[in-house]
C-alpha atoms as a PDB file:
ATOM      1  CA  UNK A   1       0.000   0.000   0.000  1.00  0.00           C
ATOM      2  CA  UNK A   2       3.086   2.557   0.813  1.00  0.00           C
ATOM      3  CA  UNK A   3       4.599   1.799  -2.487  1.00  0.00           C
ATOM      4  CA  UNK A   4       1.221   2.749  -4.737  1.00  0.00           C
ATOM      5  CA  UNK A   5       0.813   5.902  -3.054  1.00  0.00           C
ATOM      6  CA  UNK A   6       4.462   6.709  -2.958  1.00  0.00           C
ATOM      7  CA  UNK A   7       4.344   5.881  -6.509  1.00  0.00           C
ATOM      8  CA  UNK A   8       0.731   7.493  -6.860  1.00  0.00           C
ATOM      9  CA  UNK A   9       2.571  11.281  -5.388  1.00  0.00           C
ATOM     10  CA  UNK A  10       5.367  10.746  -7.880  1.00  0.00           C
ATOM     11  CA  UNK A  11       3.455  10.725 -10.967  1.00  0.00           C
ATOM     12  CA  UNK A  12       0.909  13.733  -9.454  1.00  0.00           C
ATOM     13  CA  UNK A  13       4.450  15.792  -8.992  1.00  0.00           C
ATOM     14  CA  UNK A  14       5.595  14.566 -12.123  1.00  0.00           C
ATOM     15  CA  UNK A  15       2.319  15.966 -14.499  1.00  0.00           C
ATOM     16  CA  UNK A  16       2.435  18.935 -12.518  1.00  0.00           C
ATOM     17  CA  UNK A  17       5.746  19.808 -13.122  1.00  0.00           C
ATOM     18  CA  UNK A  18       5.356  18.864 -17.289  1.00  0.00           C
ATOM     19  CA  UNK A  19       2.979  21.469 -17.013  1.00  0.00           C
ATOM     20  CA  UNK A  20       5.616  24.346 -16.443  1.00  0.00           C
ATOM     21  CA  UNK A  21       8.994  25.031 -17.924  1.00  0.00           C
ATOM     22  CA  UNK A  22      11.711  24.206 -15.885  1.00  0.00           C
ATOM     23  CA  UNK A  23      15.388  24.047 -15.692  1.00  0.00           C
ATOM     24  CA  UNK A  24      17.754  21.431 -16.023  1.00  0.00           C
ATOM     25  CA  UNK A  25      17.737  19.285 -12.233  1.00  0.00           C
ATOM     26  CA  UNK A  26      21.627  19.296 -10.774  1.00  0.00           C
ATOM     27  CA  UNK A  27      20.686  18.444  -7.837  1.00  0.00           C
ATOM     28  CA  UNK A  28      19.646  14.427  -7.438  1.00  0.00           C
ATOM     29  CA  UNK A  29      18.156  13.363  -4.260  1.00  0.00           C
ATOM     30  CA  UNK A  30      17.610   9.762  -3.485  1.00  0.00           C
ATOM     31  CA  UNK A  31      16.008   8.641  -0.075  1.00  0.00           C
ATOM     32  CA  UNK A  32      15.242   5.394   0.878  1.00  0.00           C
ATOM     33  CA  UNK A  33      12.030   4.238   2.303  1.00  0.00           C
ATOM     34  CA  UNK A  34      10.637   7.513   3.441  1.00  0.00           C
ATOM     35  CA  UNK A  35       7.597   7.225   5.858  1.00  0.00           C
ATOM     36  CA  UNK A  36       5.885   9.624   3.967  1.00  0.00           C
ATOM     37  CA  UNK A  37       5.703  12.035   0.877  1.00  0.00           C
ATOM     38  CA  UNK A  38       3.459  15.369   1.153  1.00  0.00           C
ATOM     39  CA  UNK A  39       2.714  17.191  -2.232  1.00  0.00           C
ATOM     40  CA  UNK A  40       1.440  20.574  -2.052  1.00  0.00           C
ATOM     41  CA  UNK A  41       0.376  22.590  -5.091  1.00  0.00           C
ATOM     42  CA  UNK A  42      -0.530  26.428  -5.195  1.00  0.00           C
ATOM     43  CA  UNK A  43      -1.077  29.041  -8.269  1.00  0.00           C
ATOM     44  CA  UNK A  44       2.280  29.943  -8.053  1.00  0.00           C
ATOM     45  CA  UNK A  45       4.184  26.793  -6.041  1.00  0.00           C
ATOM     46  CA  UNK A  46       4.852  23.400  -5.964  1.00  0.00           C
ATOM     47  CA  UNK A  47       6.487  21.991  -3.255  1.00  0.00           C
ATOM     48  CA  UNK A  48       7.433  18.256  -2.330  1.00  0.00           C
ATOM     49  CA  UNK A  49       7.803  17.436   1.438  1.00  0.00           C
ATOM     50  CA  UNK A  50       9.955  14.272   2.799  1.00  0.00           C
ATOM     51  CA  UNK A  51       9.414  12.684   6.423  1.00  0.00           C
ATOM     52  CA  UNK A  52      11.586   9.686   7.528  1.00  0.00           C
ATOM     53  CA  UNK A  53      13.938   7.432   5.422  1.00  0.00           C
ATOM     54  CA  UNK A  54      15.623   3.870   5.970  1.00  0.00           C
ATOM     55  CA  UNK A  55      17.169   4.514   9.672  1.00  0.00           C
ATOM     56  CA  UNK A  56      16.555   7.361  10.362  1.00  0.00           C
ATOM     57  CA  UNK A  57      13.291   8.776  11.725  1.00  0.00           C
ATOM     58  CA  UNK A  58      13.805  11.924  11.939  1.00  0.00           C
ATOM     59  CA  UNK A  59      14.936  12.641   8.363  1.00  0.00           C
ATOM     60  CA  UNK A  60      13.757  15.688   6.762  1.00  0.00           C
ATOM     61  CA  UNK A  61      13.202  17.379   3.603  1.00  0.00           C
ATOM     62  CA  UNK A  62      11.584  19.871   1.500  1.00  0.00           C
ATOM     63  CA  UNK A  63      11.713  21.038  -2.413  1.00  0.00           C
ATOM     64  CA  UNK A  64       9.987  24.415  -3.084  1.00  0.00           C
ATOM     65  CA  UNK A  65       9.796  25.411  -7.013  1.00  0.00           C
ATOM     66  CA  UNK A  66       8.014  28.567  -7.604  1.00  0.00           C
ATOM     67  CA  UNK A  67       6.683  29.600 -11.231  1.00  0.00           C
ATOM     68  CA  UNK A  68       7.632  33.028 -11.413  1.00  0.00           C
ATOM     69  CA  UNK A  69      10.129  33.694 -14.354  1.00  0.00           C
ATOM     70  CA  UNK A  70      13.181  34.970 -11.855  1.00  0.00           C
ATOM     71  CA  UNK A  71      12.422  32.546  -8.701  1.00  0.00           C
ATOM     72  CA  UNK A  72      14.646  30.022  -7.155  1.00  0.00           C
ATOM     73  CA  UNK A  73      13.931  26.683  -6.571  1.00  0.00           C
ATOM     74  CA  UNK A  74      14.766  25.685  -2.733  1.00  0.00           C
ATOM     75  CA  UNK A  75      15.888  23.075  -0.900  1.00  0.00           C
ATOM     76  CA  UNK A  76      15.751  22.311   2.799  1.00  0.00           C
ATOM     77  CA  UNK A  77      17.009  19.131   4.557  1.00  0.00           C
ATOM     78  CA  UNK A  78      18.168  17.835   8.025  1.00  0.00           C
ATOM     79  CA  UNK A  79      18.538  15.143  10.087  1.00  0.00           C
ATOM     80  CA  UNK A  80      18.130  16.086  13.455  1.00  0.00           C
ATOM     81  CA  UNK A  81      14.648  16.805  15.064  1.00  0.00           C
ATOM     82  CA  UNK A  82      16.193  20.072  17.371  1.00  0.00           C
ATOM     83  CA  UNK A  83      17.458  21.720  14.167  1.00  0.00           C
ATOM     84  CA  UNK A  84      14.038  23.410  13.028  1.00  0.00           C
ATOM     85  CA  UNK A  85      13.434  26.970  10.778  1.00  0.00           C
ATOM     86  CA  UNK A  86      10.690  29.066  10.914  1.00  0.00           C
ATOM     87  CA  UNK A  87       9.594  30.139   7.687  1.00  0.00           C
ATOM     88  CA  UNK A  88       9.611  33.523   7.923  1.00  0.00           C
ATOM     89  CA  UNK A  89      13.408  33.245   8.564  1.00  0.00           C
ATOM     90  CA  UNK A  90      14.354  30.753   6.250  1.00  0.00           C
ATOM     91  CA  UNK A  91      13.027  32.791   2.555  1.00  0.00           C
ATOM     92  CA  UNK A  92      15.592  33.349   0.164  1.00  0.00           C
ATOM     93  CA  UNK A  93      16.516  36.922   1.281  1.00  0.00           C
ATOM     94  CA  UNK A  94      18.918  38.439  -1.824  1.00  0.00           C
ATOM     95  CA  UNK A  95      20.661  34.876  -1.866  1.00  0.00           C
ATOM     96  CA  UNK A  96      21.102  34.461   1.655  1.00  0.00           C
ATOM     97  CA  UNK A  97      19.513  31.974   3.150  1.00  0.00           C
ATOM     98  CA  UNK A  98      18.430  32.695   6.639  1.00  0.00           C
ATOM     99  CA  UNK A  99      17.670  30.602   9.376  1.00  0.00           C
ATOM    100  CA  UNK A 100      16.374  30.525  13.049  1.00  0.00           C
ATOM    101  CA  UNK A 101      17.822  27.309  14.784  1.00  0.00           C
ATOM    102  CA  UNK A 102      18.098  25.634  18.060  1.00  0.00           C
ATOM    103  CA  UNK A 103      22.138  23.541  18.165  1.00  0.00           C
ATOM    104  CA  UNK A 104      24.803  22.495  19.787  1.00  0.00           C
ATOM    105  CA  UNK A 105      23.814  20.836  23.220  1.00  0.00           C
ATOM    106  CA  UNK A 106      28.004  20.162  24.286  1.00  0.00           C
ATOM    107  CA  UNK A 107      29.511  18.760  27.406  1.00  0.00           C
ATOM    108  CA  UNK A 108      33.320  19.156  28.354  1.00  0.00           C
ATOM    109  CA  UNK A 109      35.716  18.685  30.966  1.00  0.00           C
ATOM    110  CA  UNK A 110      37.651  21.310  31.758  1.00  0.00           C
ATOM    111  CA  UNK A 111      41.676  21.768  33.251  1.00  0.00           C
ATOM    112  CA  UNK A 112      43.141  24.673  34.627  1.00  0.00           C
ATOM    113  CA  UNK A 113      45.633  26.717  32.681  1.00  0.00           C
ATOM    114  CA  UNK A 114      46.144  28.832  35.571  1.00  0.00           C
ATOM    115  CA  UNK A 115      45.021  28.382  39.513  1.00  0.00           C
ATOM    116  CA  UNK A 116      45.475  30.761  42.755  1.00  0.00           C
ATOM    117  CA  UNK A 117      44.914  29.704  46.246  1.00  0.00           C
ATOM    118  CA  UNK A 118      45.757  26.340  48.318  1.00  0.00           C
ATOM    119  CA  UNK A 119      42.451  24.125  47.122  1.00  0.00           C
ATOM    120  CA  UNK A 120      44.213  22.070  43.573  1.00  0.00           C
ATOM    121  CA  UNK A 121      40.832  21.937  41.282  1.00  0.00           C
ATOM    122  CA  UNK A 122      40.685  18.262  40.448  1.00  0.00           C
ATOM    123  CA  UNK A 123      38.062  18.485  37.755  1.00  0.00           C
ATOM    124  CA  UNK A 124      36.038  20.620  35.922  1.00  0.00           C
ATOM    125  CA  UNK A 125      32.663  19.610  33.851  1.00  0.00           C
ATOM    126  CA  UNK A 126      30.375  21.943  31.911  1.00  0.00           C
ATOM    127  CA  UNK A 127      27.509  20.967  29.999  1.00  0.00           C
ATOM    128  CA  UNK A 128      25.335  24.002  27.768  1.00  0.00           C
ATOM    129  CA  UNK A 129      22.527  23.973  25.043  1.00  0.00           C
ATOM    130  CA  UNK A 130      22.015  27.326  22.707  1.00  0.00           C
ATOM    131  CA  UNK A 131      18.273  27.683  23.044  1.00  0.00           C
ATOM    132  CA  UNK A 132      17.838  29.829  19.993  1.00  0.00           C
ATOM    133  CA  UNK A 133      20.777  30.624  16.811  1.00  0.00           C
ATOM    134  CA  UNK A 134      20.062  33.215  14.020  1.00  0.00           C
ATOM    135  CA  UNK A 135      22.368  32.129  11.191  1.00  0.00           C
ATOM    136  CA  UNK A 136      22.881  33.919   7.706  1.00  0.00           C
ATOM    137  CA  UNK A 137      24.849  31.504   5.027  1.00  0.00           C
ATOM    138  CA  UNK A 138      26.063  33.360   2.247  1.00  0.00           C
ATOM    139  CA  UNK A 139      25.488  32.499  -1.388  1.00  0.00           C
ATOM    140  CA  UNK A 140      28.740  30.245  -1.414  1.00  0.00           C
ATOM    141  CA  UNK A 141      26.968  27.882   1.116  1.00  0.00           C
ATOM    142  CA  UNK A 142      30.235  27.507   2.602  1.00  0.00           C
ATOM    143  CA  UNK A 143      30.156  30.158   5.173  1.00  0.00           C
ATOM    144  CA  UNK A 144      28.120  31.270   7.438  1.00  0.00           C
ATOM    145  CA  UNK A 145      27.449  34.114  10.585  1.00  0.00           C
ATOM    146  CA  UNK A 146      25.656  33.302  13.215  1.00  0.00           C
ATOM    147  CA  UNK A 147      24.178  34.603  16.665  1.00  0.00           C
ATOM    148  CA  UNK A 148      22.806  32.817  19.399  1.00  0.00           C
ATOM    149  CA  UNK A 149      21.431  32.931  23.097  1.00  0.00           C
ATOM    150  CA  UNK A 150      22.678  29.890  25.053  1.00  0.00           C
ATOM    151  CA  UNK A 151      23.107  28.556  28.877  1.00  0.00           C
ATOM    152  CA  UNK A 152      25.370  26.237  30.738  1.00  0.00           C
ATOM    153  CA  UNK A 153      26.287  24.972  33.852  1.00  0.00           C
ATOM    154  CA  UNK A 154      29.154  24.793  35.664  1.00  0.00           C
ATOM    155  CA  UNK A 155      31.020  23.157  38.382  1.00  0.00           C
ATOM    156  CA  UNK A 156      34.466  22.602  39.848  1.00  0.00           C
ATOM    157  CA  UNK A 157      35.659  20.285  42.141  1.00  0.00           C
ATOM    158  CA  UNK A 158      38.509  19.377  44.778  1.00  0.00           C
ATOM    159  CA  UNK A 159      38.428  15.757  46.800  1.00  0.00           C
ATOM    160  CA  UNK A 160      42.285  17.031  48.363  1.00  0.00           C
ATOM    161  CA  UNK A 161      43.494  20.074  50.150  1.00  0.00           C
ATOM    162  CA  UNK A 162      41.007  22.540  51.567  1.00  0.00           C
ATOM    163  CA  UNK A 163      37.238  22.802  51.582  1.00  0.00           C
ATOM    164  CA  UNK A 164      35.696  26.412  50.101  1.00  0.00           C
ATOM    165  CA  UNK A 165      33.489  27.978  52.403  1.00  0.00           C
ATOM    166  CA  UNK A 166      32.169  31.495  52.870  1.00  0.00           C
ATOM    167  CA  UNK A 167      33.513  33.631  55.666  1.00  0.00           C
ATOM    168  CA  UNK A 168      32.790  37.337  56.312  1.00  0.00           C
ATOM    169  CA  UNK A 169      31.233  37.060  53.285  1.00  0.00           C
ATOM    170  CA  UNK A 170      33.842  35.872  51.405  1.00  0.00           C
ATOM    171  CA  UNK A 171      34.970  33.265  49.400  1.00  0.00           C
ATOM    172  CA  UNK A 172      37.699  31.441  51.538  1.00  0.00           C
ATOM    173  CA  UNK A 173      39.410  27.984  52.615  1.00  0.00           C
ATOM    174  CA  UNK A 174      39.868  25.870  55.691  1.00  0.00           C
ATOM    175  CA  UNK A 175      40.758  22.769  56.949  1.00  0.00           C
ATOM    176  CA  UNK A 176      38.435  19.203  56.787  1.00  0.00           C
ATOM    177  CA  UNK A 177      38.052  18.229  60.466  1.00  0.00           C
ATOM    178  CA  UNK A 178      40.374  15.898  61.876  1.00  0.00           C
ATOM    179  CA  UNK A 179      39.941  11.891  60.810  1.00  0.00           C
ATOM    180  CA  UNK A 180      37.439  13.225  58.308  1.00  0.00           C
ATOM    181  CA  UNK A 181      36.875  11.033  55.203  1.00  0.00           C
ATOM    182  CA  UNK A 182      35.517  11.078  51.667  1.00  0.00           C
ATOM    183  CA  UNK A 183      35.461  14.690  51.388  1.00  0.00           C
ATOM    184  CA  UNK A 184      33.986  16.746  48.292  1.00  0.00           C
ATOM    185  CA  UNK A 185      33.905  20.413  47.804  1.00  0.00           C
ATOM    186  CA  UNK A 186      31.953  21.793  44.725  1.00  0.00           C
ATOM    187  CA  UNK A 187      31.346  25.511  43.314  1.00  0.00           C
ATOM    188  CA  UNK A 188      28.477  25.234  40.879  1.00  0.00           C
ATOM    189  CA  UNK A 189      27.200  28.228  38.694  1.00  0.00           C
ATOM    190  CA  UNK A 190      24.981  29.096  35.524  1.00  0.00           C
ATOM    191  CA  UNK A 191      26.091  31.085  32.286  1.00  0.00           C
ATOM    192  CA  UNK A 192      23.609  32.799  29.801  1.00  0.00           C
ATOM    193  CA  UNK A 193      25.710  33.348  26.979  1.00  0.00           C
ATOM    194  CA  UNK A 194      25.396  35.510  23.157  1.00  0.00           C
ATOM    195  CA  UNK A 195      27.673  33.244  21.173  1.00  0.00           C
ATOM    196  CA  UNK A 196      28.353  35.456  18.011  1.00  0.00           C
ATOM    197  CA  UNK A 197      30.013  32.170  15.527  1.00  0.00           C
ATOM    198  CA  UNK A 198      31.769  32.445  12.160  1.00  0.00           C
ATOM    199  CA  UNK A 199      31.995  28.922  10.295  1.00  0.00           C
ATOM    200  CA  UNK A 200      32.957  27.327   7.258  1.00  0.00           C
ATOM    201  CA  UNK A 201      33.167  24.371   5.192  1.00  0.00           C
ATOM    202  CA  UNK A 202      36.138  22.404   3.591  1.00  0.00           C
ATOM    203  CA  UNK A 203      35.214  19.747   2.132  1.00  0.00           C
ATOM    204  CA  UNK A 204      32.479  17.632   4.009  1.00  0.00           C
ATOM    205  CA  UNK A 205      33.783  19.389   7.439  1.00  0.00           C
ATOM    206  CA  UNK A 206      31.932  22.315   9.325  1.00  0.00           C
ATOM    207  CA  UNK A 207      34.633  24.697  11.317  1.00  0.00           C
ATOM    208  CA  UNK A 208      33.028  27.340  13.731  1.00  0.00           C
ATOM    209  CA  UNK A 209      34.931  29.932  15.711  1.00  0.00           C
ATOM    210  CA  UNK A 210      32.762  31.736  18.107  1.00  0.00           C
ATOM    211  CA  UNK A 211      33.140  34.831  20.695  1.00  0.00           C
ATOM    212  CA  UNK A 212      30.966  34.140  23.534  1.00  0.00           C
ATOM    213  CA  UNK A 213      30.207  37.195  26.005  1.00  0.00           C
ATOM    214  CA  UNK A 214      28.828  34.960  28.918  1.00  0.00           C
ATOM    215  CA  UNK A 215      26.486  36.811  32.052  1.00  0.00           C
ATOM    216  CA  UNK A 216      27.802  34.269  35.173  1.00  0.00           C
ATOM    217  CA  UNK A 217      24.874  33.221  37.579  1.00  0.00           C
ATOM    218  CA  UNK A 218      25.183  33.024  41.603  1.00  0.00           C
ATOM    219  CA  UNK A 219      27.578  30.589  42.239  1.00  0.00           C
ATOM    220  CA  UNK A 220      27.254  28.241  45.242  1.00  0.00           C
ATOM    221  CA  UNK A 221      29.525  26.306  47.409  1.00  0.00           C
ATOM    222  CA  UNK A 222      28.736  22.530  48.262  1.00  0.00           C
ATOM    223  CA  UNK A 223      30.869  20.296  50.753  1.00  0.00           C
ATOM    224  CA  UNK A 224      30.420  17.347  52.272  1.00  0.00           C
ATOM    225  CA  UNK A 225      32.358  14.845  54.088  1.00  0.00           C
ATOM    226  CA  UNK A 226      32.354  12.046  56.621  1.00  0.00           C
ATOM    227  CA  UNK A 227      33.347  11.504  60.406  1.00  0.00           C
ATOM    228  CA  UNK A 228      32.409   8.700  63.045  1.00  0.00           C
ATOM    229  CA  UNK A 229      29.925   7.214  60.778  1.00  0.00           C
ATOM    230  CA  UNK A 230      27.862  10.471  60.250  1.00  0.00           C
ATOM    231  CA  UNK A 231      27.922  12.394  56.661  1.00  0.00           C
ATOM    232  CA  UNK A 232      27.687  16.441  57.086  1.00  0.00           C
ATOM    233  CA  UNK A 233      26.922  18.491  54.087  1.00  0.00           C
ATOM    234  CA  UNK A 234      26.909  22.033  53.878  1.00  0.00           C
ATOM    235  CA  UNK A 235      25.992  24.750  51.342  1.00  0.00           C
ATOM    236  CA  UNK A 236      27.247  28.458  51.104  1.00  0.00           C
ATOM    237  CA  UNK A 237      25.360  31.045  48.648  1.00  0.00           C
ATOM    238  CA  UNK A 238      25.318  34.796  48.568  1.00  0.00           C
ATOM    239  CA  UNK A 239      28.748  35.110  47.519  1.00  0.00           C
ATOM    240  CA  UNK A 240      30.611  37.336  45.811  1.00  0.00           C
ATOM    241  CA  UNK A 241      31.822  37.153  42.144  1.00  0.00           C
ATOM    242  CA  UNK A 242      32.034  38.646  38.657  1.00  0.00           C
ATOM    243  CA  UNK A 243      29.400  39.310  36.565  1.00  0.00           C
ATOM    244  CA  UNK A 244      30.496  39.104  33.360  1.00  0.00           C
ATOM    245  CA  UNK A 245      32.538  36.618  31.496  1.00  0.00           C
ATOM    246  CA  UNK A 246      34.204  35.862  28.320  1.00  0.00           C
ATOM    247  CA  UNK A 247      35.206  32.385  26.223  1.00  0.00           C
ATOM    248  CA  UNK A 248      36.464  31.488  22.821  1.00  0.00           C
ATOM    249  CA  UNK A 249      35.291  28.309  21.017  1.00  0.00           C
ATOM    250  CA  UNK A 250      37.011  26.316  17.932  1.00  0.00           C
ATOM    251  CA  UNK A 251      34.588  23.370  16.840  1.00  0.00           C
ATOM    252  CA  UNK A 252      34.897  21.187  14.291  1.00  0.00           C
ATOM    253  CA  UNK A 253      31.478  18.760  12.595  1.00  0.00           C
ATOM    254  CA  UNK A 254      31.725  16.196  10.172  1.00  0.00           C
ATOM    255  CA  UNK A 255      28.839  16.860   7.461  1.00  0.00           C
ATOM    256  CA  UNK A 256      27.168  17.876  10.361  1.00  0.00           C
ATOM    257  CA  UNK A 257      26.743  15.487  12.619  1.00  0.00           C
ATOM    258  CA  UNK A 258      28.323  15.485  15.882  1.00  0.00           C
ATOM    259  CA  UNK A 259      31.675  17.097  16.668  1.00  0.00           C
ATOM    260  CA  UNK A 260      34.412  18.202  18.601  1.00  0.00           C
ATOM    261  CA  UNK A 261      34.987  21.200  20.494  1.00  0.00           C
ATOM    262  CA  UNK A 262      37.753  23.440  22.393  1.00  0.00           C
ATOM    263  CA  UNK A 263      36.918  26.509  24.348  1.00  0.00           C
ATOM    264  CA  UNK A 264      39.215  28.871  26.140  1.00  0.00           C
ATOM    265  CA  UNK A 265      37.969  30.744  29.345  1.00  0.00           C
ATOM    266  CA  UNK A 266      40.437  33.509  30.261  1.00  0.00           C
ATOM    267  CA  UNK A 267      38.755  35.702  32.264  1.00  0.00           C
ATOM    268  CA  UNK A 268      37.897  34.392  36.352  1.00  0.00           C
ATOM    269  CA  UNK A 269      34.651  33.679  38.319  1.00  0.00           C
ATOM    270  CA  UNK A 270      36.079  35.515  41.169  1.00  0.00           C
ATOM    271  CA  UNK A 271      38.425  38.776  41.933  1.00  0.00           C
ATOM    272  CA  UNK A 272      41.553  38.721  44.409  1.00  0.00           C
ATOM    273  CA  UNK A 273      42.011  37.685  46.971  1.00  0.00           C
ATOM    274  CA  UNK A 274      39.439  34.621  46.567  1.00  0.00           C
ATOM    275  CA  UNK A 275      41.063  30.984  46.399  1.00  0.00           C
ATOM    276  CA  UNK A 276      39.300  30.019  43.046  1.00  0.00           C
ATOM    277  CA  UNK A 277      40.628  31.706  40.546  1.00  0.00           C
ATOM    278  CA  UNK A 278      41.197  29.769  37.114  1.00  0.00           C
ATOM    279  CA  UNK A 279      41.323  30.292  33.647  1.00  0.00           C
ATOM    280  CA  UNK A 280      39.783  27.067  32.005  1.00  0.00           C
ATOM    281  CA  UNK A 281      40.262  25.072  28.887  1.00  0.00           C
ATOM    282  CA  UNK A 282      37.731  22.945  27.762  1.00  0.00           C
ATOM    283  CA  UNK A 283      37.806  19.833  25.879  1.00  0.00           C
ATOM    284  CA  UNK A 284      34.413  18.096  25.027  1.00  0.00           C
ATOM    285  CA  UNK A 285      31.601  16.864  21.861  1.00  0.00           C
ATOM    286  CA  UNK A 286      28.960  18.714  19.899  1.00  0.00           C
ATOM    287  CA  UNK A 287      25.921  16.661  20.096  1.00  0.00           C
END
């Protein structure tokens, strides 16, 4: 039954578009076992809709030919159900396309390149989604600009050394009690960021760089630890810190699928004299 109508759509599309003069095809398509074909036909439009193919559910595309002696055909395809375009972004717009997208959910550990005070960070995680991304690709289709509105969150951690704590209202260190065991000290904060992204494409690879302005959320302290049996676990908010925030991101996709990323942080959570203060390189995937 999915083969007549599939077959049923094809030769609908194919008398309709005998009925207008078109151009030579260079562009040649083939999906396999779609879940289903929409064909919609207007005064002035034809376009040809794809859901689904072998493997992959979530397969999309679209063909758009409009009969107007100067239009462009257009094509629009992904793979991924969280890359979406409204359609009042994505008209051809004097042969740029543009687009309004939501990407790059990425998750990193992070190292110090440079550390003050006596608490040794002994990891560092981060893990961010940009909600929404404005992108314009230019007529090459090989580059693109881009702006976004993103958030992360954060969190560095110590199992050695000192615990952080907040006294006089200050970030500051001290001492695990005596025959304590299994300690963990944590300082865990939120970023909203405006990643503003340049990328291109060699070959079947996507390179991005990208300046990212970041606005840091409260940060907040979390230890815990264990003596005679008993586990204590404290929290410390209200503290001090900067508000804004700057990183630097190099990514790399392979026909746009998933990736690699590395982002350099040089600018601090907190001001002198407070014993966190690191400047951060990330290593981690674009999902």
């Amino acid at each position: 039954m999915k083969r007549f109508s599939l077959t049923l759509l094809w030769s609908c599309l194919a008398t309709t578009l005998m009925a207008h003069p078109l151009c030579p095809a260079d562009t040649i398509v083939k999906v396999v076992r779609p879940d289903s074909v929409v064909i919609a036909e207007t005064d002035s439009m034809t376009q040809m809709t794809i859901f689904g193919s072998e493997g992959n559910d979530e397969y999309y595309f679209r063909y758009s030919k409009m009969y107007a002696p100067d239009a462009l055909s257009k094509v629009d395809e992904h793979a991924r159900s969280w890359n979406f375009s409204l359609p009042l972004l994505n008209a051809e717009k004097g042969r740029v396309e543009w687009e309004l997208l939501c990407t790059d959910l990425h998750l990193g550990w992070s190292v110090p390149l440079e550390e003050s005070g006596p608490t040794p960070l002994h990891h560092a995680f981060n893990i961010g989604l940009e909600l929404l991304q404005v992108r314009a690709t230019l007529p090459s289709r090989r580059d693109a600009f881009a702006m976004g509105l993103g958030i992360d969150y954060n969190t560095m951690s110590q199992h050695t050394g000192q615990m952080w704590l907040k006294r006089d209202g200050q970030l500051d260190t001290a001492p695990y009690p005596e025959a304590s065991r299994s300690h963990r000290s944590h300082i865990s904060y939120g970023t909203l960021s405006l990643p503003v992204q340049y990328r291109h494409k060699f070959g079947n690879t996507w390179v991005s760089l990208a300046a990212i302005p970041t606005l840091n959320l409260r940060p907040v302290v979390s230890n815990s630890y264990k003596l005679d049996n008993k586990e204590y676990k404290y929290k410390f908010k209200h503290l001090p810190y900067k508000d804004f925030g700057m990183s630097f991101r190099l990514g790399v996709r392979y026909k746009g699928h998933s990736g690699i990323y590395l982002q350099y942080t040089p600018t601090e959570l907190f001001d002198a004299p407070a014993p966190a203060r690191y400047q951060m390189l990330t290593i981690g995937v674009l999902l």
